[in-house]
N, C-alpha and C. Protein backbone atom coordinates (compact mmCIF):
# COMPACT_ATOMS: atom_id res chain seq x y z
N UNK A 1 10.71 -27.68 -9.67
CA UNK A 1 10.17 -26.44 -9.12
C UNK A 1 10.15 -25.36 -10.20
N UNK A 2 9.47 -24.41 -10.58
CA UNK A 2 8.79 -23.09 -11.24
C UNK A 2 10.06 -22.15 -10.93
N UNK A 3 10.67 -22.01 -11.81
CA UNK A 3 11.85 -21.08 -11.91
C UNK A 3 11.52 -19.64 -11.89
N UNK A 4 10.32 -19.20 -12.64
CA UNK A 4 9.34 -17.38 -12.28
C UNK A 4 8.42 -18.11 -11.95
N UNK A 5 7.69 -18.34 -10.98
CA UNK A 5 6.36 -18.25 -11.26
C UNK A 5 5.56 -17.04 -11.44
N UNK A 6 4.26 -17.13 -11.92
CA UNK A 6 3.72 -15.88 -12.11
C UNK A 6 3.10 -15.13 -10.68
N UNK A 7 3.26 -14.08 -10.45
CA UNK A 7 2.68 -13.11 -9.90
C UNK A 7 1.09 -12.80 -10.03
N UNK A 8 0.37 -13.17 -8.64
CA UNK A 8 -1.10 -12.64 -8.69
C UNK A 8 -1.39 -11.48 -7.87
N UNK A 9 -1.58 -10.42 -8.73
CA UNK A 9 -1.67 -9.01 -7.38
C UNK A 9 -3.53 -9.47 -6.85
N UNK A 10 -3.83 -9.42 -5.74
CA UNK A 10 -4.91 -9.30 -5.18
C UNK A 10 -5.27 -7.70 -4.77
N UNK A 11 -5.66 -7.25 -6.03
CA UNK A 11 -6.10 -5.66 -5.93
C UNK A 11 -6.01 -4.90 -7.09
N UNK A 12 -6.99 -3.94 -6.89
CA UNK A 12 -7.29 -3.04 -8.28
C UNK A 12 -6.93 -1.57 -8.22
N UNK A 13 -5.75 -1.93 -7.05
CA UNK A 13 -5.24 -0.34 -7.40
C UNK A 13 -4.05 -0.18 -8.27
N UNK A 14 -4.00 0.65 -9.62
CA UNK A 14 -3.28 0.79 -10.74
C UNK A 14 -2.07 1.29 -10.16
N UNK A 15 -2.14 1.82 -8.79
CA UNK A 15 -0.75 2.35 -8.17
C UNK A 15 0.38 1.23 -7.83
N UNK A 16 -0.11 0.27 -7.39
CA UNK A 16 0.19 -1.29 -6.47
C UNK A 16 0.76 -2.00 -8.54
N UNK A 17 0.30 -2.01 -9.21
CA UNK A 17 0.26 -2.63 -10.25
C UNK A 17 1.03 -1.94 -11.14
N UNK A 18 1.05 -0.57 -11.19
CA UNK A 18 2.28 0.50 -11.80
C UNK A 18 3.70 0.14 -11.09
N UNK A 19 3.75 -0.22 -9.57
CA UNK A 19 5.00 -0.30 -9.23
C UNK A 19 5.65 -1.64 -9.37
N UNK A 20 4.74 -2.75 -9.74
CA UNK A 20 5.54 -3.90 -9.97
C UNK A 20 5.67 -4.16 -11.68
N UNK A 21 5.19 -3.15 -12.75
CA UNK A 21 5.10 -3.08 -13.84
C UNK A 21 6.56 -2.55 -13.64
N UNK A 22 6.82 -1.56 -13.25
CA UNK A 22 7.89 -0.43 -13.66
C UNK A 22 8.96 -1.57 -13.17
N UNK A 23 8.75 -2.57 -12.24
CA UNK A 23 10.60 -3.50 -11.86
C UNK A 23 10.07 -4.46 -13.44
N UNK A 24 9.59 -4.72 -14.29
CA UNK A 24 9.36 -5.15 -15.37
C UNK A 24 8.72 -6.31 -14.90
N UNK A 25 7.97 -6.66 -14.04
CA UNK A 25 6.78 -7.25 -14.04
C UNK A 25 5.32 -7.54 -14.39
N UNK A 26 4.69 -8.31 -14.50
CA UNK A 26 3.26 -7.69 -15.24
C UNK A 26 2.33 -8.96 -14.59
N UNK A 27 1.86 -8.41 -13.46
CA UNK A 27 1.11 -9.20 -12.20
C UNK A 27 -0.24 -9.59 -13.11
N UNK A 28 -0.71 -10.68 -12.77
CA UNK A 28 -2.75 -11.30 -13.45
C UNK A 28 -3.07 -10.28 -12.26
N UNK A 29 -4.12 -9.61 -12.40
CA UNK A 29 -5.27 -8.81 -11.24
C UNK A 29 -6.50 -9.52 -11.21
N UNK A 30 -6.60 -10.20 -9.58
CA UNK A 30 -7.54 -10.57 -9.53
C UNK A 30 -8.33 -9.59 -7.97
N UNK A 31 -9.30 -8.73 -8.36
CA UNK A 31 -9.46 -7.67 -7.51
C UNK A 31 -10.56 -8.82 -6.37
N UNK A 32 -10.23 -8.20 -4.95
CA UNK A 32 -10.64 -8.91 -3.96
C UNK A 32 -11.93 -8.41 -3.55
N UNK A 33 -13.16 -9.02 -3.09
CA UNK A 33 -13.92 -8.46 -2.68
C UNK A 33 -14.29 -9.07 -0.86
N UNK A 34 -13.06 -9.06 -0.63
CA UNK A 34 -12.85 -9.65 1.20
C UNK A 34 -13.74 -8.06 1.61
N UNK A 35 -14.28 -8.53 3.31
CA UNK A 35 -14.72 -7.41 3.86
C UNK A 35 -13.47 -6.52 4.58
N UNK A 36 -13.94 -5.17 4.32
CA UNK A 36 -12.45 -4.56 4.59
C UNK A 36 -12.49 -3.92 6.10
N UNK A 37 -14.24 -4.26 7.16
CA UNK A 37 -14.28 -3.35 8.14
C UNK A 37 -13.37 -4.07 9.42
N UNK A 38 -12.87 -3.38 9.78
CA UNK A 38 -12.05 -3.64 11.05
C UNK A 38 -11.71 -2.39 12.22
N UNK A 39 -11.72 -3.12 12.96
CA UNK A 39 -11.26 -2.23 14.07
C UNK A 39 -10.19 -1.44 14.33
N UNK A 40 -10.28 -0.20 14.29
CA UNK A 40 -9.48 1.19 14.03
C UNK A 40 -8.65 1.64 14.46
N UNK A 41 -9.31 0.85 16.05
CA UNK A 41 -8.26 1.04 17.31
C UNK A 41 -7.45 -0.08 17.00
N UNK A 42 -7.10 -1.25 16.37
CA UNK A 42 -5.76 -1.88 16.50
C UNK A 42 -4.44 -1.04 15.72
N UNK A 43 -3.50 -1.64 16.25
CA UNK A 43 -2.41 -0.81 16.47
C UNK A 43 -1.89 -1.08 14.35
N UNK A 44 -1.82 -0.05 13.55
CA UNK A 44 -1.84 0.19 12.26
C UNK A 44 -0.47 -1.14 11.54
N UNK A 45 0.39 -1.49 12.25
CA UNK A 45 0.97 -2.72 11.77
C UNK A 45 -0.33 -3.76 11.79
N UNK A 46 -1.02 -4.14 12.53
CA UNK A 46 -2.01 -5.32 12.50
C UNK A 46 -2.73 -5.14 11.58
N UNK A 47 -3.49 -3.81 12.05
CA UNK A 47 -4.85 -3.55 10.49
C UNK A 47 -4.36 -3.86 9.74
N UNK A 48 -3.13 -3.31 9.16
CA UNK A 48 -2.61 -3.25 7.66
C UNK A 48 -2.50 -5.26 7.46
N UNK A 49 -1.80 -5.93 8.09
CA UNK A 49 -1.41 -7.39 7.85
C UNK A 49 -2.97 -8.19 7.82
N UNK A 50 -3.85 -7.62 8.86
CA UNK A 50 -5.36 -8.54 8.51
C UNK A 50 -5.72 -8.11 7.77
N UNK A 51 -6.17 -7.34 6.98
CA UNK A 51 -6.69 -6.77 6.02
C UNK A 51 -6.12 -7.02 5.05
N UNK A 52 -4.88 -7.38 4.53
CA UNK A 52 -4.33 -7.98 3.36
C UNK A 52 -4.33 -9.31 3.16
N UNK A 53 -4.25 -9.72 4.63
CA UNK A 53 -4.60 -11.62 4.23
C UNK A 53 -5.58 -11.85 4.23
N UNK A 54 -6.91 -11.16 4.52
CA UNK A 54 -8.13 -11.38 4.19
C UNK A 54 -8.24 -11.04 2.64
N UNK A 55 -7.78 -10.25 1.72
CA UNK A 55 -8.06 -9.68 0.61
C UNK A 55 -7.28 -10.88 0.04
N UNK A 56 -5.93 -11.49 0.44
CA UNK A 56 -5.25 -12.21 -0.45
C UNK A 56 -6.57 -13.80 0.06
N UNK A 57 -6.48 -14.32 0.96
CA UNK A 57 -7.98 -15.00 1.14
C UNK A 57 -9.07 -15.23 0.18
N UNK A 58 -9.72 -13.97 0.10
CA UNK A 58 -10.74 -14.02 -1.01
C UNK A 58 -10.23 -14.16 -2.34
N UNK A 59 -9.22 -13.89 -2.61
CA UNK A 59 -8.86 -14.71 -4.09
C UNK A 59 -8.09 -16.22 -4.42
N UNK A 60 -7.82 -16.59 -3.21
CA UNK A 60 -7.09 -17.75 -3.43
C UNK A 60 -7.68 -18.91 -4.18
N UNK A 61 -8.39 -19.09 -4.25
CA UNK A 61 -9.58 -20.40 -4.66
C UNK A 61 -9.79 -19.83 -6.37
N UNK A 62 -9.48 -18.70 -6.97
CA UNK A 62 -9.04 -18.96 -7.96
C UNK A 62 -7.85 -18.45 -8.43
N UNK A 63 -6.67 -18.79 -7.71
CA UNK A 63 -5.72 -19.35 -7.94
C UNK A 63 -4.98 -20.26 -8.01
N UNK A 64 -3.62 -20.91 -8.67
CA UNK A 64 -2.93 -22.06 -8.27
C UNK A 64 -1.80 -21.85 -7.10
N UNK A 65 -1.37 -23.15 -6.74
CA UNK A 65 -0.62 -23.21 -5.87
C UNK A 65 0.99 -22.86 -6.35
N UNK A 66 1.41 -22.63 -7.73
CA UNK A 66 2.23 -22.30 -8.06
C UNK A 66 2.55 -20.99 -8.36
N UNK A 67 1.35 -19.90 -7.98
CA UNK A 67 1.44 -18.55 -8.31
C UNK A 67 2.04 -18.40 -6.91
N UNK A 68 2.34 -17.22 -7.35
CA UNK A 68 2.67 -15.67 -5.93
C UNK A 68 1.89 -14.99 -6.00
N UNK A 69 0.81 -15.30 -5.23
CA UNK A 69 -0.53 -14.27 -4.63
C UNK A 69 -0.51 -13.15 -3.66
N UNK A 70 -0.55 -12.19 -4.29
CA UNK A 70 0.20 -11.00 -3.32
C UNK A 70 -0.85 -10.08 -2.74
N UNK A 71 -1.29 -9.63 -1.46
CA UNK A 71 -2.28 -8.58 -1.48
C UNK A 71 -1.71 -7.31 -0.41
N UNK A 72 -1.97 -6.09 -0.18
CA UNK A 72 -1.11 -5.14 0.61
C UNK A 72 -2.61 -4.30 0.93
N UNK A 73 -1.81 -3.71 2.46
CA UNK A 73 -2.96 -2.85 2.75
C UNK A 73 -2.61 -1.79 3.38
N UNK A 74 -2.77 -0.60 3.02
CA UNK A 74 -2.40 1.03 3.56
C UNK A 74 -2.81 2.08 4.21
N UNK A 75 -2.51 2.49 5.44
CA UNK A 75 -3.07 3.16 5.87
C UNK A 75 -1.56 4.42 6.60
N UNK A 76 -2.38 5.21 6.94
CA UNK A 76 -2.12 7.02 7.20
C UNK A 76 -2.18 7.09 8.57
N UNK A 77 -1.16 7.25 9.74
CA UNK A 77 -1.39 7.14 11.02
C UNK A 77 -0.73 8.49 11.87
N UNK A 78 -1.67 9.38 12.92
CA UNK A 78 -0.99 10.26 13.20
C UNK A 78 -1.27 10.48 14.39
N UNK A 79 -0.66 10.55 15.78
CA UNK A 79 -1.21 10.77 16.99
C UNK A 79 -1.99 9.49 17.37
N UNK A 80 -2.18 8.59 16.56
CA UNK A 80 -3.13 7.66 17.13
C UNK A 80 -4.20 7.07 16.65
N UNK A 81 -4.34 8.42 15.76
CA UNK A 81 -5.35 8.21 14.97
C UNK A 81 -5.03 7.93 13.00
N UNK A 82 -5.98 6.47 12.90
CA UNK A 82 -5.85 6.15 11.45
C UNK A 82 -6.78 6.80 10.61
N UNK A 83 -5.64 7.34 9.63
CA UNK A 83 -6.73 7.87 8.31
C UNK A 83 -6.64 6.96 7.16
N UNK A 84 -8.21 6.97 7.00
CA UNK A 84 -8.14 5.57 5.76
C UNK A 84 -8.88 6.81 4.45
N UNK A 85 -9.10 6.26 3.71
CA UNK A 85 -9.49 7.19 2.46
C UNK A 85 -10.59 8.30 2.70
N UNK A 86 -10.22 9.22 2.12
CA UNK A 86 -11.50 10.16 2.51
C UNK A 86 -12.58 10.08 1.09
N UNK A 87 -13.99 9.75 2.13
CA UNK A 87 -15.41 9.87 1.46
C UNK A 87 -15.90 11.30 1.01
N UNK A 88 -15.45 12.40 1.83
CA UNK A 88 -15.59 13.80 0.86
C UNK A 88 -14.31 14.58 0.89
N UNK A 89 -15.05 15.81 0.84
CA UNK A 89 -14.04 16.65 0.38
C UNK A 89 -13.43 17.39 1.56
N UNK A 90 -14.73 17.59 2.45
CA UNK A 90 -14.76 18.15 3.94
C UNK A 90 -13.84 16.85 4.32
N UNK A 91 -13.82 16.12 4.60
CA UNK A 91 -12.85 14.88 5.38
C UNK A 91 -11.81 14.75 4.83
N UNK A 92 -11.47 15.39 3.13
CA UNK A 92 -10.11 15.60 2.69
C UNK A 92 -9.44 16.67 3.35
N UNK A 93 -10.68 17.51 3.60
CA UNK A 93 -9.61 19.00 3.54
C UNK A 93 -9.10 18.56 5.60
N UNK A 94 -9.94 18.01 6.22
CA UNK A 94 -9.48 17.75 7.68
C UNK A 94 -8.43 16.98 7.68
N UNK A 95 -8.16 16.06 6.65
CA UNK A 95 -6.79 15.29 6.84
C UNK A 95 -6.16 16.15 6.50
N UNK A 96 -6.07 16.58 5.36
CA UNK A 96 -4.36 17.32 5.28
C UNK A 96 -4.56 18.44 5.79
N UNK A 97 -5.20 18.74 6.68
CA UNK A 97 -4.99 20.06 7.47
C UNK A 97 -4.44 19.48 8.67
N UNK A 98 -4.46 18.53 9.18
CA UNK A 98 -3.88 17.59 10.17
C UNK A 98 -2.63 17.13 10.11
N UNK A 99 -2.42 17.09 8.90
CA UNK A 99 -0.90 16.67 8.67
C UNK A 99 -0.21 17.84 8.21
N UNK A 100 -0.41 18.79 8.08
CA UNK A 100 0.12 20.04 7.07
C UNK A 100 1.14 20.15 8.36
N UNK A 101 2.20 20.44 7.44
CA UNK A 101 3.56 20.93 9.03
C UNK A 101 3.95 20.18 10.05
N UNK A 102 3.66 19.26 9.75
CA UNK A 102 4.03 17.37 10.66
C UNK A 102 4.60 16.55 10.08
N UNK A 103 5.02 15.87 11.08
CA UNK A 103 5.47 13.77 10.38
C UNK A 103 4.45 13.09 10.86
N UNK A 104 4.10 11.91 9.62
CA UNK A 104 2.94 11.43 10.05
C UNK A 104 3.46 9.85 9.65
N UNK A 105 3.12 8.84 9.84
CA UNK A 105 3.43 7.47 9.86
C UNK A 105 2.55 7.15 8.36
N UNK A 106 2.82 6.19 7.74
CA UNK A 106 2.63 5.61 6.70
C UNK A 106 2.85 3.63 6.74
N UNK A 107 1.73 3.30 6.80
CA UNK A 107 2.15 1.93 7.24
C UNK A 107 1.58 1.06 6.26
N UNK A 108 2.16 -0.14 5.52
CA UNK A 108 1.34 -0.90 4.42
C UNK A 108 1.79 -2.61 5.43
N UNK A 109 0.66 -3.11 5.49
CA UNK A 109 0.84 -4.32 5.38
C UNK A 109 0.50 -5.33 4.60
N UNK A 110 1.63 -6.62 4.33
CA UNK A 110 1.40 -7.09 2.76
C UNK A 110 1.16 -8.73 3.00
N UNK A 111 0.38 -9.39 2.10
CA UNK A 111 0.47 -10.59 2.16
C UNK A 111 0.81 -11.58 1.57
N UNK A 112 1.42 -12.57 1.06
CA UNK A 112 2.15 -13.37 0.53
C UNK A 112 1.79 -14.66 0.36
N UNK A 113 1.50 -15.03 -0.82
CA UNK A 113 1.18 -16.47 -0.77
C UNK A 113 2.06 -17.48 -2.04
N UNK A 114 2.32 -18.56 -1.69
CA UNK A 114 2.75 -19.54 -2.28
C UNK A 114 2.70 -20.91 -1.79
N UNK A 115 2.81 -22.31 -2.70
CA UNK A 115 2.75 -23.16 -2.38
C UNK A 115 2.46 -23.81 -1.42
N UNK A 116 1.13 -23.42 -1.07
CA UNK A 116 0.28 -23.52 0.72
C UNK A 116 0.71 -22.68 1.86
N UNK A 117 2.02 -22.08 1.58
CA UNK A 117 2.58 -20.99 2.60
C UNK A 117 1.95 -19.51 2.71
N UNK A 118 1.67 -18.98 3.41
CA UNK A 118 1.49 -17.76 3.68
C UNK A 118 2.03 -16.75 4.85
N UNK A 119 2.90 -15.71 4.51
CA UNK A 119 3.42 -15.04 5.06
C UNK A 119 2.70 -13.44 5.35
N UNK A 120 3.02 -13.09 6.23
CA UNK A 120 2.71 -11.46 6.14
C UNK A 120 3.72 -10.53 6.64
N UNK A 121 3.83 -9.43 6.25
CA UNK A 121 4.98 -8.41 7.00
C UNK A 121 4.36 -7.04 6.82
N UNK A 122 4.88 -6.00 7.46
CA UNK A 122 4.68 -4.33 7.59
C UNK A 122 5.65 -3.96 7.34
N UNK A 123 5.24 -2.47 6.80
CA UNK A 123 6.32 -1.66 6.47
C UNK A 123 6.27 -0.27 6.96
N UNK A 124 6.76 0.46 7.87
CA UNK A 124 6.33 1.89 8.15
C UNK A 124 7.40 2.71 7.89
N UNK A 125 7.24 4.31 7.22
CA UNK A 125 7.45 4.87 6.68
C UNK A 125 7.42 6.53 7.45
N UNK A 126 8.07 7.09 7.84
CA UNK A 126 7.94 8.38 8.02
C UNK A 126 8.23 9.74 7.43
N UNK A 127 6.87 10.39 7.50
CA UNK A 127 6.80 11.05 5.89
C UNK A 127 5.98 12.84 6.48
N UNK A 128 7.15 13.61 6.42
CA UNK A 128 6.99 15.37 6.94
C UNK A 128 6.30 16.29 5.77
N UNK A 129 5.46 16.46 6.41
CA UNK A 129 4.36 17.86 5.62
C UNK A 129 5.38 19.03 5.80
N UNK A 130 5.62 19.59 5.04
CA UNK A 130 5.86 21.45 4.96
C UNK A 130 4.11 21.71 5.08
N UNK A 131 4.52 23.19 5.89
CA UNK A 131 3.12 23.91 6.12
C UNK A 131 2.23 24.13 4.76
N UNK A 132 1.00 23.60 5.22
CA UNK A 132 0.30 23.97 3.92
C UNK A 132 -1.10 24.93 3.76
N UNK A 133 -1.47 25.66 2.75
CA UNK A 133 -2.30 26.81 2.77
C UNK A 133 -3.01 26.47 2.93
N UNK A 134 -4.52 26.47 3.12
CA UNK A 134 -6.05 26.35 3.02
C UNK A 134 -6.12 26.30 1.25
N UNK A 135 -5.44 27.61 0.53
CA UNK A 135 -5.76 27.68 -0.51
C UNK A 135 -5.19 26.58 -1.41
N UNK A 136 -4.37 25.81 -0.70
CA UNK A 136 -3.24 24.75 -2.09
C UNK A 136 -3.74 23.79 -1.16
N UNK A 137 -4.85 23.08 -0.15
CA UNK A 137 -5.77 22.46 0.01
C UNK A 137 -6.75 21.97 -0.53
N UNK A 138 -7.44 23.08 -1.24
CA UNK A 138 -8.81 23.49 -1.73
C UNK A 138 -8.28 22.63 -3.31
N UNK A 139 -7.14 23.61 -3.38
CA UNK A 139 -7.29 23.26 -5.01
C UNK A 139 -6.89 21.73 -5.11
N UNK A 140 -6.03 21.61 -4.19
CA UNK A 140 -5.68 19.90 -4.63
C UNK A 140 -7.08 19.02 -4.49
N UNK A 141 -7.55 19.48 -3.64
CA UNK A 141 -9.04 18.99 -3.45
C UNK A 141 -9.95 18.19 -4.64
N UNK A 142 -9.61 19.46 -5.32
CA UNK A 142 -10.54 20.03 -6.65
C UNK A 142 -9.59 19.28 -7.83
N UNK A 143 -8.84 18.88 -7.73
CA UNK A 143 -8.14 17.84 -8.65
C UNK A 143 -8.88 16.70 -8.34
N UNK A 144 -9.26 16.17 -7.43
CA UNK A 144 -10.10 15.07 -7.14
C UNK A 144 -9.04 13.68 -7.04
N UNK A 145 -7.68 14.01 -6.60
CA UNK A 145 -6.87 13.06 -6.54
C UNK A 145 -6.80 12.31 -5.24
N UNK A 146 -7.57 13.22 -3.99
CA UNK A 146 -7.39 12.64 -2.43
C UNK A 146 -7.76 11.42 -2.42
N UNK A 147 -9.60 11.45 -3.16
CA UNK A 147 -10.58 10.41 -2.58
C UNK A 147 -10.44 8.68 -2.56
N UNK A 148 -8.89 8.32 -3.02
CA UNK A 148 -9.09 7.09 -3.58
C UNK A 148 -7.96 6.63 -2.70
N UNK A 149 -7.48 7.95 -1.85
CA UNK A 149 -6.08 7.71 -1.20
C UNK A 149 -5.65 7.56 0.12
N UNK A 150 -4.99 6.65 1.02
CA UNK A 150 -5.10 6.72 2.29
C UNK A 150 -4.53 7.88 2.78
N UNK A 151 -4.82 8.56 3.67
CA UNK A 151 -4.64 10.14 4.21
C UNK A 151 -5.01 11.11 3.15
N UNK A 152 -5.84 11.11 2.35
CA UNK A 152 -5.96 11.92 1.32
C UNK A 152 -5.02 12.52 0.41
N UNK A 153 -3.96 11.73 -0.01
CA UNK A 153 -2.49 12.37 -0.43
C UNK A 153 -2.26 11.18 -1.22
N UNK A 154 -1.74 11.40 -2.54
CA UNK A 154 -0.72 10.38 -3.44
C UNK A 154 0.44 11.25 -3.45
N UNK A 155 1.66 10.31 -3.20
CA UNK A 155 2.84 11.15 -2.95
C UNK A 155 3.74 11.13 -4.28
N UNK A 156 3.15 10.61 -5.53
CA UNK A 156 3.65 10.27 -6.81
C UNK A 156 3.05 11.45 -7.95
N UNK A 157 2.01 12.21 -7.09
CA UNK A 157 1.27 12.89 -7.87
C UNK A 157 1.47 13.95 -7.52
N UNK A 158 0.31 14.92 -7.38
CA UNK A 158 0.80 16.79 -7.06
C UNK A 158 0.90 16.70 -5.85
N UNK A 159 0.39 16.14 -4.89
CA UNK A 159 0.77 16.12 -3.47
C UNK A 159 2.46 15.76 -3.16
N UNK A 160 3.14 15.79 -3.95
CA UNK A 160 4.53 15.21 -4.25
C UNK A 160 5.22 17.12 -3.87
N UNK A 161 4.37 18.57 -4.13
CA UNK A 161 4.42 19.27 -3.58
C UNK A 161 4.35 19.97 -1.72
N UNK A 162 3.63 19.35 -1.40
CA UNK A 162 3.79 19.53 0.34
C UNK A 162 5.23 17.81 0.92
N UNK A 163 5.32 17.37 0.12
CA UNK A 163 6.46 16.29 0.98
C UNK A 163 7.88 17.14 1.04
N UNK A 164 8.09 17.24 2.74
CA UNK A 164 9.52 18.08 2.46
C UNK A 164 10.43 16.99 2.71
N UNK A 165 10.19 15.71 3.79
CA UNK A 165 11.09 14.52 3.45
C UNK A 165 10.73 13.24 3.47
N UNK A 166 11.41 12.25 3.78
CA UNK A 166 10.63 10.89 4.04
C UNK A 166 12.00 10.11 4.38
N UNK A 167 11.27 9.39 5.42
CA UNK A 167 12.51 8.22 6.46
C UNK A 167 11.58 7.33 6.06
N UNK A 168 11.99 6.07 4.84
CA UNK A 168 11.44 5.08 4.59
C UNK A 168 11.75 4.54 3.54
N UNK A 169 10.85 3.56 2.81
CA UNK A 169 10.38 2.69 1.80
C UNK A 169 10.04 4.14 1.04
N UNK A 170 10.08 4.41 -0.22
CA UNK A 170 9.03 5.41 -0.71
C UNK A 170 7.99 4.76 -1.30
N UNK A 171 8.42 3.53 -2.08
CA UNK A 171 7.12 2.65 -2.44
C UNK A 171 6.28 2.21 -1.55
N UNK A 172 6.60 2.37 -0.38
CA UNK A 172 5.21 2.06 0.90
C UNK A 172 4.36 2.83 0.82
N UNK A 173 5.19 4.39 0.82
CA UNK A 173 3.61 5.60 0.62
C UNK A 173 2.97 5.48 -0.33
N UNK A 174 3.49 5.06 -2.04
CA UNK A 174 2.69 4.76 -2.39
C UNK A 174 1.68 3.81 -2.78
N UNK A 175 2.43 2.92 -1.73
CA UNK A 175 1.12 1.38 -1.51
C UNK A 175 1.20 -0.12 -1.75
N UNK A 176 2.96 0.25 -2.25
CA UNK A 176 3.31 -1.28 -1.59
C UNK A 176 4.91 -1.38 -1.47
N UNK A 177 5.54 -1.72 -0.48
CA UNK A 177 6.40 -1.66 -0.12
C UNK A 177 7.28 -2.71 -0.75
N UNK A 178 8.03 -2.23 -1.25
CA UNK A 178 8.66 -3.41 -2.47
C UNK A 178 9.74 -3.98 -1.87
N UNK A 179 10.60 -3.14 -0.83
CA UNK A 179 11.45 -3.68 -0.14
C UNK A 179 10.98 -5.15 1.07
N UNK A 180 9.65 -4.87 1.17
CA UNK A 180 9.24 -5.56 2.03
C UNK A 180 8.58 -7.06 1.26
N UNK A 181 8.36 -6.91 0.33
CA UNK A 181 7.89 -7.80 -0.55
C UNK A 181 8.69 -8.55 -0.99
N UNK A 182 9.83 -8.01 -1.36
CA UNK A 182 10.78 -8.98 -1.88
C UNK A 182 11.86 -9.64 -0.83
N UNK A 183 11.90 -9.13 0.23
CA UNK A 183 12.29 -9.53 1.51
C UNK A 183 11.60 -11.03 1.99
N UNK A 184 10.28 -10.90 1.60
CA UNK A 184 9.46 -11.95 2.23
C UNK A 184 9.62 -13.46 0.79
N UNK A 185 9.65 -12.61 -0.41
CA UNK A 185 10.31 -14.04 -1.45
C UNK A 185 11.61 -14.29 -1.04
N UNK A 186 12.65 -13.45 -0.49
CA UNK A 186 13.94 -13.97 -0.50
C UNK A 186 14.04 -14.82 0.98
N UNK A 187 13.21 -14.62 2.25
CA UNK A 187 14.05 -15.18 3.44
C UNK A 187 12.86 -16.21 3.54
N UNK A 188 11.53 -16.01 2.96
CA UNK A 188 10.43 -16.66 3.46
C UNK A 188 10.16 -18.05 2.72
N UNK A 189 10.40 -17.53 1.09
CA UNK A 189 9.97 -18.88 -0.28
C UNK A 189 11.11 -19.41 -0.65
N UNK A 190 12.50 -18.25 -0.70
CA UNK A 190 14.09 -18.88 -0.72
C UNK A 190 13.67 -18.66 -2.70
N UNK A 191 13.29 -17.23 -3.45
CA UNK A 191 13.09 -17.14 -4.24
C UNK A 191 13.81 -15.94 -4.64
N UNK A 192 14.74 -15.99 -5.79
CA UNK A 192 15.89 -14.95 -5.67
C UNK A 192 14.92 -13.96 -6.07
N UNK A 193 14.61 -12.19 -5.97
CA UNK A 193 13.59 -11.34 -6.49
C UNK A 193 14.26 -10.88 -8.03
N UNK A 194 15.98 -11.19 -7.89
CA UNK A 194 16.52 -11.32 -9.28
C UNK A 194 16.10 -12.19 -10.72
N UNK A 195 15.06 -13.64 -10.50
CA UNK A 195 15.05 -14.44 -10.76
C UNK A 195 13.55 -13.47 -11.80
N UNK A 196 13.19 -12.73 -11.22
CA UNK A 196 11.78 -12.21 -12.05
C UNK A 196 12.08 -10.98 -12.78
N UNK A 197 12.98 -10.12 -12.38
CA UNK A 197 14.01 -8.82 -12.59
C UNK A 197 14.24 -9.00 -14.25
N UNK A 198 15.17 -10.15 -14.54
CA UNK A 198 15.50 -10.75 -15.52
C UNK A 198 15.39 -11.17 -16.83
N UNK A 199 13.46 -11.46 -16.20
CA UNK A 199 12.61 -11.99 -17.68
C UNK A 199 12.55 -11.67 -18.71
């Protein structure tokens, strides 16, 4: 048996790929082009888990059976309603005017692959806005950091200004829950997460 095997992130977000760099990892990226539309109304643990095993899906076939094919999926949940990335600026400035002075849910679901096995798990996260201006809206706006982000917010970046706390994972908000990941190599593949830590 493969004492490390290598790590395949299924995705091209540098955020997802910064956080398994920084435990001294260094994932192959093979970016997914699975369809990502789904239904809005399922309850944000599900979206998040189909939507990642479809993304880890579309890359499997060029992978081996000896990698760890990993794919995660994130979304922004508040009242009921899911916020997935905002397309302008007007739909930035409505999310975080929605969350400004609230707790809002943060949910990633991740997918897992190895040696014909595939696992999935969620991770949710609860994460409080301090009140925020129209004017420190606008400008974060105008940084152009929302558009790539679920709820319009990276919580690693200047938006790291309106977070007054967080009951969670913090690597979930920002998009992959590492506790949850390595949870699923240790009880699921029986793969110490020390064993890659190490290298």
């Amino acid at each position: 048996m493969i004492d490390k095997p290598e790590i395949v992130l299924a995705s091209n977000s540098s955020r997802r790929r910064e956080i398994l760099e920084h435990l001294g990892l260094h994932p192959k990226i093979i970016v997914s082009d699975a369809d990502e539309s789904v239904d809005r109304q399922l309850p944000p643990d599900i979206l998040t888990t189909e939507l990642a095993e479809r993304k880890l899906n579309a890359v499997k076939n060029r992978t081996s059976d000896d990698e760890i094919v990993l794919a995660a999926d994130t979304v922004v949940e508040k009242d009921g309603v899911i916020f997935g990335k905002p397309a302008t600026p007007g739909a930035a400035f409505n999310m975080l005017k929605t969350l400004s002075g609230t707790t809002h849910s943060v949910v990633s679901g991740i997918a897992v692959s190895y040696r014909g096995k595939t696992f999935t798990s969620s991770e949710l996260t609860k994460v409080t806005f301090r009140k925020i201006d129209d004017s420190e809206i606008l400008a974060y706006i105008k940084s152009g950091e929302p558009f790539d982000k679920a709820g319009g917010y990276g919580i690693q970046d200047k938006a790291s200004v309106f977070v007054k706390k967080i009951n969670g994972d913090y690597f979930n908000v920002v998009g992959l829950p590492v506790f949850g990941f390595f949870n699923v190599l240790r009880n699921k593949f029986g793969i110490d997460p020390f064993s890659f830590l190490s290298r």
